[in-house]
N, C-alpha and C. Protein backbone atom coordinates (compact mmCIF):
# COMPACT_ATOMS: atom_id res chain seq x y z
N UNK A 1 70.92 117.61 130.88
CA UNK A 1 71.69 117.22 129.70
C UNK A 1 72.66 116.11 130.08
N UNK A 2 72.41 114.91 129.43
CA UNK A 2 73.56 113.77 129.70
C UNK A 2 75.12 114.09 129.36
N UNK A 3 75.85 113.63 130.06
CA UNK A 3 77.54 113.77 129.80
C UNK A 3 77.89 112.82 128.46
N UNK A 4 78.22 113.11 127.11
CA UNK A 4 77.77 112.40 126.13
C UNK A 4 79.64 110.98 126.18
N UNK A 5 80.45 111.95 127.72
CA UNK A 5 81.58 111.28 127.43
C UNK A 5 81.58 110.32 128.71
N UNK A 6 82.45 109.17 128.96
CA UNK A 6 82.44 108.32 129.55
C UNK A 6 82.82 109.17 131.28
N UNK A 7 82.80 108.65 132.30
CA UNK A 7 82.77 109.24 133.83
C UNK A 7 84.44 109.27 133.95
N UNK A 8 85.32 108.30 133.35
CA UNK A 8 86.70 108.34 133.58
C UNK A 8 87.20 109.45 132.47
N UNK A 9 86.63 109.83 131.64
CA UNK A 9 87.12 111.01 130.63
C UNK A 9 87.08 112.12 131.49
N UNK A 10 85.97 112.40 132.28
CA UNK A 10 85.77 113.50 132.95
C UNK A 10 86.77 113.86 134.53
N UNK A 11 87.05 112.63 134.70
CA UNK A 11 88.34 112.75 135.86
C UNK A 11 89.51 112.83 135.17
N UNK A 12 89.95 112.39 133.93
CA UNK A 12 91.19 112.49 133.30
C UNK A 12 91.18 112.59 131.75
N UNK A 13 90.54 113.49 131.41
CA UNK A 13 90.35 114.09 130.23
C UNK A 13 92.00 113.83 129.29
N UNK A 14 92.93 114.13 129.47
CA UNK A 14 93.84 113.40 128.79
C UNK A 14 94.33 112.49 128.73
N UNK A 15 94.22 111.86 129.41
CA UNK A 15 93.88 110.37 129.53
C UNK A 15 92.89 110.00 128.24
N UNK A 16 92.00 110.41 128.52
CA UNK A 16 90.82 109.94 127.65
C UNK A 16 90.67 110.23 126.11
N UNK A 17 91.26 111.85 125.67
CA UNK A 17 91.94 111.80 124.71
C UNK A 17 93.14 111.25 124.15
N UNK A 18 94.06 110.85 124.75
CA UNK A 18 95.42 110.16 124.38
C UNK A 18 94.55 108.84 123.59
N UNK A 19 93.68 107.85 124.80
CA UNK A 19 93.26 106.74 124.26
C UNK A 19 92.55 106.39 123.15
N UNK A 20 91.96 107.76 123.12
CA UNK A 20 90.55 107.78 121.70
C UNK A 20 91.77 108.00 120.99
N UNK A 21 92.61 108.53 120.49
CA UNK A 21 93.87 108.75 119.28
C UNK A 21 94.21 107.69 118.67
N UNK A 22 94.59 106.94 120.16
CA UNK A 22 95.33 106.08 120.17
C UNK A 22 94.10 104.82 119.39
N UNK A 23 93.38 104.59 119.66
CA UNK A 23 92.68 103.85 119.21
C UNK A 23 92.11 104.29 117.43
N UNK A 24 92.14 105.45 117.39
CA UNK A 24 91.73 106.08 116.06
C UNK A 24 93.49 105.58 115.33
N UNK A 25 94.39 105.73 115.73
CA UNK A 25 96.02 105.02 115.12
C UNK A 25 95.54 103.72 115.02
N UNK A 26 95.32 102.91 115.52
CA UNK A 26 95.26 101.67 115.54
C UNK A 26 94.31 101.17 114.59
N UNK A 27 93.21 101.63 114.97
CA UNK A 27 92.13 101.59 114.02
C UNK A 27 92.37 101.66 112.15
N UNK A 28 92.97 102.86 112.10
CA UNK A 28 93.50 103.25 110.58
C UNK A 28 94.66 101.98 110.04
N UNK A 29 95.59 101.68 111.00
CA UNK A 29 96.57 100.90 111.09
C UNK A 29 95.71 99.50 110.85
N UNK A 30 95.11 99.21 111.33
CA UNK A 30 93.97 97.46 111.25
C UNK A 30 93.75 98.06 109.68
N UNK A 31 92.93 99.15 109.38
CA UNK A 31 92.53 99.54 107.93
C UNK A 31 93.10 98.84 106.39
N UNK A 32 94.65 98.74 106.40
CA UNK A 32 95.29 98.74 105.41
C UNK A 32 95.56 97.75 104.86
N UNK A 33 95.51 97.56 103.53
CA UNK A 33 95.46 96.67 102.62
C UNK A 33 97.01 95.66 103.18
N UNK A 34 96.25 94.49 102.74
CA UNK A 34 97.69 93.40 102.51
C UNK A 34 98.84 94.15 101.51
N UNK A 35 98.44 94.62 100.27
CA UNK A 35 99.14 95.52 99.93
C UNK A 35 100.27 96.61 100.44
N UNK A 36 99.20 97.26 101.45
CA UNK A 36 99.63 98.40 101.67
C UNK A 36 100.30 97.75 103.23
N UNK A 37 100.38 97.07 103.70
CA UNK A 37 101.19 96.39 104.91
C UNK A 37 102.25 96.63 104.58
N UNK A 38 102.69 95.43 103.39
CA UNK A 38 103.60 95.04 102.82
C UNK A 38 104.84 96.53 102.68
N UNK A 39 104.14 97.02 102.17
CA UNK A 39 104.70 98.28 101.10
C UNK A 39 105.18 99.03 102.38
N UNK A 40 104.73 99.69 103.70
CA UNK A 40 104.79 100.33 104.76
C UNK A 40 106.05 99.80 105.59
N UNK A 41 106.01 97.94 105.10
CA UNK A 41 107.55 97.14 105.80
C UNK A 41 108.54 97.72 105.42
N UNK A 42 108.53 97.47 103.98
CA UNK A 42 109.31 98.02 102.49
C UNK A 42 110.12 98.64 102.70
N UNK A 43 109.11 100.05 102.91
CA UNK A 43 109.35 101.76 103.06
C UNK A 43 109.96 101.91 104.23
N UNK A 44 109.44 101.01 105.68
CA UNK A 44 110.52 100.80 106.70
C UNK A 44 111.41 100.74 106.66
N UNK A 45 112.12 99.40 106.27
CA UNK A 45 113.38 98.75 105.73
C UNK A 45 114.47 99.70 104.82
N UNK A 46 113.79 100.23 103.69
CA UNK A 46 114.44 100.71 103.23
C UNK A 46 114.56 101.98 103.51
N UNK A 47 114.03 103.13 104.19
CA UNK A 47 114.04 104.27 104.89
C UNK A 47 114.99 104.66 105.94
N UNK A 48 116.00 104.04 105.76
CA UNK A 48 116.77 104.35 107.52
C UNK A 48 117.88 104.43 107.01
N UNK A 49 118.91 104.69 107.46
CA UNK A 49 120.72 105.22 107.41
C UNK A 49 120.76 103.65 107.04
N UNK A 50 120.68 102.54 107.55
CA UNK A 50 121.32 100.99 107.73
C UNK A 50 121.52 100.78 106.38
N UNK A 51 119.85 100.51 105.57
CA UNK A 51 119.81 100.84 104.21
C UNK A 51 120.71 101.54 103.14
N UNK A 52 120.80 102.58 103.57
CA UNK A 52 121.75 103.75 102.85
C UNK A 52 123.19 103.33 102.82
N UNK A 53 123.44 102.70 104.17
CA UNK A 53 124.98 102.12 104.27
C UNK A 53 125.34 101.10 103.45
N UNK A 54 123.97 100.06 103.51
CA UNK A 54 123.96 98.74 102.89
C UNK A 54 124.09 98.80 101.20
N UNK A 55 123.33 99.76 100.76
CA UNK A 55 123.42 99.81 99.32
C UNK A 55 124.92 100.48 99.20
N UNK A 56 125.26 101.61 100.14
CA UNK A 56 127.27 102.24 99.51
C UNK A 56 127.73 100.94 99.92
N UNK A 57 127.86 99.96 100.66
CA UNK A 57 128.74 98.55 100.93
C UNK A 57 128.75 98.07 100.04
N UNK A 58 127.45 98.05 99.18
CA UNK A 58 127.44 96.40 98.16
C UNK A 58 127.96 97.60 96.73
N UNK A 59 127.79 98.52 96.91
CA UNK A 59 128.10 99.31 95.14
C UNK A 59 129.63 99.57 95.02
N UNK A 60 129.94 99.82 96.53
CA UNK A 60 131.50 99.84 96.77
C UNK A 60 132.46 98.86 96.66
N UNK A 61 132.10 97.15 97.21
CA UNK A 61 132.25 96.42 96.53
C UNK A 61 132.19 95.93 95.43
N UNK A 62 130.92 96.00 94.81
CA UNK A 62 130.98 95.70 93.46
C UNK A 62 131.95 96.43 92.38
N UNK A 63 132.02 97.51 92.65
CA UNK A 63 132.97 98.53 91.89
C UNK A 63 134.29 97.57 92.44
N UNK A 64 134.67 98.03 93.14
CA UNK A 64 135.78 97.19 93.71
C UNK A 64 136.37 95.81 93.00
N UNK A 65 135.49 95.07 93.19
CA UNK A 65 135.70 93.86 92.32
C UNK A 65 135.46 93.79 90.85
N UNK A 66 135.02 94.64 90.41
CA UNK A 66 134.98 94.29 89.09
C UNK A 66 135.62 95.59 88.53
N UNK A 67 136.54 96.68 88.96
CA UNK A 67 137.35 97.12 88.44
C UNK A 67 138.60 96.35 88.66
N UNK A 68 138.99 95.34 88.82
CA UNK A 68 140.52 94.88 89.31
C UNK A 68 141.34 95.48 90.17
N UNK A 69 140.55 95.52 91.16
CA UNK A 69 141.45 96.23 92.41
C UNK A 69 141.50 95.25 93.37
N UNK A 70 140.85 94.22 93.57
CA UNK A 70 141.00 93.18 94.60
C UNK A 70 141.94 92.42 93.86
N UNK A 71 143.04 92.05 93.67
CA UNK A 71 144.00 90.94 93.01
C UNK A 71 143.20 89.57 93.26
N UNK A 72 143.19 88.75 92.13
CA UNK A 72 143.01 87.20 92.49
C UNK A 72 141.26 87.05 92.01
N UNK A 73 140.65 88.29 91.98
CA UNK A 73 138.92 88.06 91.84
C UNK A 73 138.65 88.86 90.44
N UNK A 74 137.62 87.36 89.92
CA UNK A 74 138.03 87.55 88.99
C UNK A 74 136.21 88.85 88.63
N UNK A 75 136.35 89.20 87.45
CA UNK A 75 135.35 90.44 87.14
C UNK A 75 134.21 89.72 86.47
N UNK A 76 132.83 89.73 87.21
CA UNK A 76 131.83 89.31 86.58
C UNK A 76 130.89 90.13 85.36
N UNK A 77 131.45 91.74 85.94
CA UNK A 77 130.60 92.69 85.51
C UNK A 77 131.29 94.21 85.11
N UNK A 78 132.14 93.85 84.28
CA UNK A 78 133.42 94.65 83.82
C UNK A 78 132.19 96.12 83.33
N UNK A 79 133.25 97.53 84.20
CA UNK A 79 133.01 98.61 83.79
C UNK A 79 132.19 98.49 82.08
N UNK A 80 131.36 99.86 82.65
CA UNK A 80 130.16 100.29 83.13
C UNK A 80 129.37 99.38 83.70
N UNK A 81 129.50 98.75 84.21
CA UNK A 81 128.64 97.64 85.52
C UNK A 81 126.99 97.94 84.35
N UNK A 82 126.70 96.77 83.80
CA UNK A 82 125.59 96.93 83.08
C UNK A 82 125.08 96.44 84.22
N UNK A 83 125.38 95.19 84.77
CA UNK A 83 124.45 94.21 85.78
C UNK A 83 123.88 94.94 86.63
N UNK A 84 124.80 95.52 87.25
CA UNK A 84 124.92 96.70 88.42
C UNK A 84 123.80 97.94 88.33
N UNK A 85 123.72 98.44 87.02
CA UNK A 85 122.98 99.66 86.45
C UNK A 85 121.71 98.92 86.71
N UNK A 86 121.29 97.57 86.19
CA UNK A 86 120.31 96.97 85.67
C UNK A 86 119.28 96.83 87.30
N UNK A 87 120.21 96.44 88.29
CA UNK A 87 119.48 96.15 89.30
C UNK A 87 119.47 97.15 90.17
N UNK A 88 120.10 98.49 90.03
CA UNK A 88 120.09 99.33 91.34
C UNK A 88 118.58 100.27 90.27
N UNK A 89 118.54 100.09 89.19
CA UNK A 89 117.25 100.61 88.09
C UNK A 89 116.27 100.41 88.63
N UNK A 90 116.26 98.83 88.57
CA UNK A 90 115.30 98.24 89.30
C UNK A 90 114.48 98.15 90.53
N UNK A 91 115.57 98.35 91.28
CA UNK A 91 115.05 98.17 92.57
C UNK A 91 114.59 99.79 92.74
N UNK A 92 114.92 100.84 92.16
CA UNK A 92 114.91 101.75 92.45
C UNK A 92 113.15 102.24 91.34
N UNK A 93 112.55 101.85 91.20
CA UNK A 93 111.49 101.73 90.29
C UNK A 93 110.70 100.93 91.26
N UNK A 94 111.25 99.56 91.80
CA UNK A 94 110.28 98.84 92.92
C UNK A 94 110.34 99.94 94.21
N UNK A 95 111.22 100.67 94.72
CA UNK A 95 111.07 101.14 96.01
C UNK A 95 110.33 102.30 95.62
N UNK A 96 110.43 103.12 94.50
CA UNK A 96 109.68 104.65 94.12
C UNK A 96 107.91 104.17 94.37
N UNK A 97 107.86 102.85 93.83
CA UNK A 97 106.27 102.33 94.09
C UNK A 97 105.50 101.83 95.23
N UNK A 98 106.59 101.73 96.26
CA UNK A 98 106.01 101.16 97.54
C UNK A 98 106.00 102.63 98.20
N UNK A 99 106.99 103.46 98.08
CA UNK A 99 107.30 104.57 98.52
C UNK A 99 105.62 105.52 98.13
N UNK A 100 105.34 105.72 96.92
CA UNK A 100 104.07 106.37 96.48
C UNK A 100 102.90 105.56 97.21
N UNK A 101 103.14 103.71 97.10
CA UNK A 101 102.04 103.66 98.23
C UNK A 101 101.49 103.67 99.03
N UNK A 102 103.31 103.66 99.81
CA UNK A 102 102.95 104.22 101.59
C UNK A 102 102.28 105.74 101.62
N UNK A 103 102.56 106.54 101.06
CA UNK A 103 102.28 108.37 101.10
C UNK A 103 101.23 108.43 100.41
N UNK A 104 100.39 107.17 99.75
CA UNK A 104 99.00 107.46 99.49
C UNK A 104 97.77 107.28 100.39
N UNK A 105 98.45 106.57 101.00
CA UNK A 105 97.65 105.94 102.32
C UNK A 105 97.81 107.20 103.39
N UNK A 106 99.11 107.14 103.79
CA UNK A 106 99.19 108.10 104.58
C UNK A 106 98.50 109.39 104.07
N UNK A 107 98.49 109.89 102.73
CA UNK A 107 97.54 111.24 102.48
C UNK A 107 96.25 111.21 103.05
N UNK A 108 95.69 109.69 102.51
CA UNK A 108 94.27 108.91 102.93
C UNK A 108 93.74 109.44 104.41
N UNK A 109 94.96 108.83 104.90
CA UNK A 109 94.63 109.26 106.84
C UNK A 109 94.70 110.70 107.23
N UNK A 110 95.48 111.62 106.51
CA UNK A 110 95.73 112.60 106.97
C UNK A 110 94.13 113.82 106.15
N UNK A 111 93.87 113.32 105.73
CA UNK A 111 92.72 113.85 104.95
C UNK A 111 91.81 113.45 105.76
N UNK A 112 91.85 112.41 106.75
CA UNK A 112 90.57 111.55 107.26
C UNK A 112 90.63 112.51 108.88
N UNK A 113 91.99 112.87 109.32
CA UNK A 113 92.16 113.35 110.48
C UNK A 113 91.98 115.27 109.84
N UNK A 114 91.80 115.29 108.66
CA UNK A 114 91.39 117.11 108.63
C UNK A 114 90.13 116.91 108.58
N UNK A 115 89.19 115.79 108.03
CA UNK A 115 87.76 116.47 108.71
C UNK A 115 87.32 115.80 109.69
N UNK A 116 88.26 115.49 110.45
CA UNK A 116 87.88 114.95 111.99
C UNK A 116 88.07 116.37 112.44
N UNK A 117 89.10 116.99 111.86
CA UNK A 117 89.48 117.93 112.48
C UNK A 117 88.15 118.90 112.58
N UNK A 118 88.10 119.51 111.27
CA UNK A 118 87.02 120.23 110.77
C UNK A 118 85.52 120.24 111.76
N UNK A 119 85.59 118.91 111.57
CA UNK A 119 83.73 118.44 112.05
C UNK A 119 84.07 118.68 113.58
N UNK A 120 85.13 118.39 114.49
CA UNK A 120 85.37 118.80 116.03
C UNK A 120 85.28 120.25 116.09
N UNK A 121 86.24 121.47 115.13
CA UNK A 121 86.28 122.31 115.25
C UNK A 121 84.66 123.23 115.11
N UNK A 122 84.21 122.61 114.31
CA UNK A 122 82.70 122.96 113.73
C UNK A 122 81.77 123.11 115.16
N UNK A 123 81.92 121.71 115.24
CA UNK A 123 80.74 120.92 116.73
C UNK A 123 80.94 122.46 118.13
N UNK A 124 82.58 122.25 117.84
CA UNK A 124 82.89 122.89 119.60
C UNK A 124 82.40 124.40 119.22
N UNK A 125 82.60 124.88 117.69
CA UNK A 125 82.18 126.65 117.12
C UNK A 125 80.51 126.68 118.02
N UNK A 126 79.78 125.44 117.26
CA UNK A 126 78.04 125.44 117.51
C UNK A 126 77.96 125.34 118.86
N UNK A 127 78.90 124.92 119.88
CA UNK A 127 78.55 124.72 121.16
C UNK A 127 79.08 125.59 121.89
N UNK A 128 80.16 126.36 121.29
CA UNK A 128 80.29 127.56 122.32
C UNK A 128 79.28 128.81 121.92
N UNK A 129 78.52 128.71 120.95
CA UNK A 129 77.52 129.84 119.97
C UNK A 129 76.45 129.93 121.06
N UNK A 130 76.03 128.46 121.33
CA UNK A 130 74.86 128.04 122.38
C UNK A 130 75.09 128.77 123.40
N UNK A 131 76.44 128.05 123.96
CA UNK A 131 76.60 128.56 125.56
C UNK A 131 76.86 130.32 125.32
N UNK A 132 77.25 131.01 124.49
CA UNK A 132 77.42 132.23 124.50
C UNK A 132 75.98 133.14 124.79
N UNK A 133 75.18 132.23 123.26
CA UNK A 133 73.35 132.47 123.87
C UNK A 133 72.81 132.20 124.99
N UNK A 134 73.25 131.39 125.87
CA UNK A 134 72.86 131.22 126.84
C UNK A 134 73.03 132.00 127.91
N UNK A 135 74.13 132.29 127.90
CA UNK A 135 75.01 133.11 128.80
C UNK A 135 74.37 134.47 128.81
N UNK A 136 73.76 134.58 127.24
CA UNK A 136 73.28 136.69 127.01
C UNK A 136 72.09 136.30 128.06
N UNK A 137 70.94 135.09 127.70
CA UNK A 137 70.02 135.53 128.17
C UNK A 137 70.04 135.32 129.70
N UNK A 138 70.88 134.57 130.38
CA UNK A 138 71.21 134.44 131.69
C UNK A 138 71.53 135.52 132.38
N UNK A 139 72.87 136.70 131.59
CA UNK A 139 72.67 137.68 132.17
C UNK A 139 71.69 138.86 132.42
N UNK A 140 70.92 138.79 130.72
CA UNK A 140 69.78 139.74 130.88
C UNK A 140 68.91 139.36 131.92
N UNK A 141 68.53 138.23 132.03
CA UNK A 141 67.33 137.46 133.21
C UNK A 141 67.70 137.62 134.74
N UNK A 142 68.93 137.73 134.62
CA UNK A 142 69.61 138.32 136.20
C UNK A 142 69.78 139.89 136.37
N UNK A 143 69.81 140.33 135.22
CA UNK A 143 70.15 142.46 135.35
C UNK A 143 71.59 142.41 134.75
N UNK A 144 72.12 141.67 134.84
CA UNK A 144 73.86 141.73 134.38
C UNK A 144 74.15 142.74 133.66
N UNK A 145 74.82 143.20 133.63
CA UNK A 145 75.12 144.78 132.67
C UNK A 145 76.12 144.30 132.28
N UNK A 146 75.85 143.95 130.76
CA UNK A 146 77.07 143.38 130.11
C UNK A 146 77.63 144.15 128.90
N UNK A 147 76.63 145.78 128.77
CA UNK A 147 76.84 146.60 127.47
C UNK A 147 78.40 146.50 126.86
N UNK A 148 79.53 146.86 128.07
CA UNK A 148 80.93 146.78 127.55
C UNK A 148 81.29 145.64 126.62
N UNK A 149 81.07 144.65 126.90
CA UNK A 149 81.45 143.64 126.00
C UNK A 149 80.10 143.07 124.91
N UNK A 150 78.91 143.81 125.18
CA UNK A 150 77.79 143.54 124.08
C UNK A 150 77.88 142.97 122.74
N UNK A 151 78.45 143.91 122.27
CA UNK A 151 79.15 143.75 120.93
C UNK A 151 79.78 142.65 120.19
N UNK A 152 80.96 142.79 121.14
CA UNK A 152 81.83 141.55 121.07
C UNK A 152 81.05 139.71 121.27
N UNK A 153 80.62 139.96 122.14
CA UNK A 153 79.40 138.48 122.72
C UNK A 153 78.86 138.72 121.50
N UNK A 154 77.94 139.67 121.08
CA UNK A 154 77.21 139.23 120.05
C UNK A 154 77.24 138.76 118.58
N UNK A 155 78.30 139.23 118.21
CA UNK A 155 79.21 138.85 116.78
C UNK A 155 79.69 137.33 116.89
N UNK A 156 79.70 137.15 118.23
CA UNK A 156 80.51 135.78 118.68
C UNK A 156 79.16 134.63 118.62
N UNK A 157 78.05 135.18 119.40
CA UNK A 157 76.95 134.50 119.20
C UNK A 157 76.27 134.31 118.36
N UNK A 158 76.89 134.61 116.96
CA UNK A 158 75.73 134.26 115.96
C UNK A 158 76.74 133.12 115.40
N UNK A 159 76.20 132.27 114.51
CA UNK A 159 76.38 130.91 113.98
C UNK A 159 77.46 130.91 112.69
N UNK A 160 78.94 130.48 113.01
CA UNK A 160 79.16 130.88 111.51
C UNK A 160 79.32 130.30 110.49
N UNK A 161 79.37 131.53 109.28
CA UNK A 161 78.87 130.26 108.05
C UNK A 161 80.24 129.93 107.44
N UNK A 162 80.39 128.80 107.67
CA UNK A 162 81.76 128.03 107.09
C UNK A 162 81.62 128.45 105.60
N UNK A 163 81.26 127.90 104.69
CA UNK A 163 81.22 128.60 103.27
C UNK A 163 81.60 129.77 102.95
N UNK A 164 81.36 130.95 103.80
CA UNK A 164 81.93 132.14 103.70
C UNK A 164 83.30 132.22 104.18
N UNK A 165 83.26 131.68 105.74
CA UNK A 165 84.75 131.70 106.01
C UNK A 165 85.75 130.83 105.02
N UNK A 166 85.52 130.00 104.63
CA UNK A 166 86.50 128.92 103.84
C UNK A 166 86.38 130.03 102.21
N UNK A 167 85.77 130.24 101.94
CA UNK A 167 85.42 131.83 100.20
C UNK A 167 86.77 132.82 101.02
N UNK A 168 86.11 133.53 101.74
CA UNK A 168 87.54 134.68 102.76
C UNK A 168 88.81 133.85 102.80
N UNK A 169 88.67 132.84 103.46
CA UNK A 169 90.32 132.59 103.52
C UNK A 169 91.00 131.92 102.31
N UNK A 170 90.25 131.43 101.69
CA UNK A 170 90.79 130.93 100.06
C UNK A 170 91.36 131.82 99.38
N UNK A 171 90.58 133.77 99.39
CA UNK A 171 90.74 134.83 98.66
C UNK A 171 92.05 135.28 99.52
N UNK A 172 91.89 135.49 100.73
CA UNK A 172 93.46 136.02 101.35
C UNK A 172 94.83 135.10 100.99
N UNK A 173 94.59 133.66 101.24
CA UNK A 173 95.60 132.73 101.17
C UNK A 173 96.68 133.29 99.63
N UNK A 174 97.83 133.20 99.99
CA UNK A 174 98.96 133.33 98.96
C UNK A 174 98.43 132.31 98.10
N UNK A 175 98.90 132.65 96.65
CA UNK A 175 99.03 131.41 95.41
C UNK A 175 100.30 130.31 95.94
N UNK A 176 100.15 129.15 95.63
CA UNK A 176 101.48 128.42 95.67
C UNK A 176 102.75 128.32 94.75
């Protein structure tokens, strides 16, 4: 049976997984729309404490100056700050939309990494099923007296059917 993974995976197996990740990140990352670049800067930028500070600076000022508390300046945007209302509205309608587009994408990937997940978890179920079969008839073919754990090996060695398991755990799972 050929080694289906490269000769340096097999000397440094985490190694070799870190890089396949890492390349599966990158990969998804190359994926994304000019759009969705953009929107991910956005969501950067505006996502952090700096942001948060920057918008209380400029609302604090603005209040500031256009209630007459700075002497000498004069009020562009006299209480209830319509201007003020008009653009923090705004921007706050542009960031809710870059915001939904970054976390659509990101759902995108994270949906893409559960049936990576799935189909690995599946592959390694069918390949330890094998080696388990293998293993019964290896010991029977040698005399192995394996009755104590018979049972157990054998429930383990049969193939399972995802459809049923995913029906079972749907029926146990709490409502949300």
């Amino acid at each position: 049976m050929e080694n289906p993974m490269p000769h340096h995976a097999a000397v440094n197996p985490t190694q070799y997984n870190i890089d396949a990740i890492a390349k599966l990140e990158l990969d998804a990352l190359n994926r994304r729309t000019p759009t969705e670049r953009v929107s991910d800067v956005i969501t950067k930028i505006v996502g952090n404490v700096g942001f948060l500070l920057a918008e209380l600076v400029l609302i604090a000022g603005w209040s500031l100056l256009n209630l007459h508390i700075i002497p000498g300046l004069k009020a562009f945007d006299p209480f209830p700050f319509g201007v003020l209302a008009l653009i923090v509205s705004s921007q706050s309608v542009f960031l809710t939309v870059f915001v939904l587009i970054s976390q659509s994408r990101m759902a995108r990937q994270s949906q893409r990494r559960s049936h990576l997940d799935l189909q690995v978890g599946m592959l390694s179920e069918q390949e330890l099923t094998t080696i388990l079969q293998m293993l019964q008839k290896l010991c029977q073919h040698m005399g192995v007296n394996v009755d104590s754990s018979k049972q157990e090996v054998q429930s383990f060695s049969k193939t399972t059917d995802v459809d049923k398991l995913a029906s079972e755990l749907e029926d146990k799972l709490p409502e949300e």
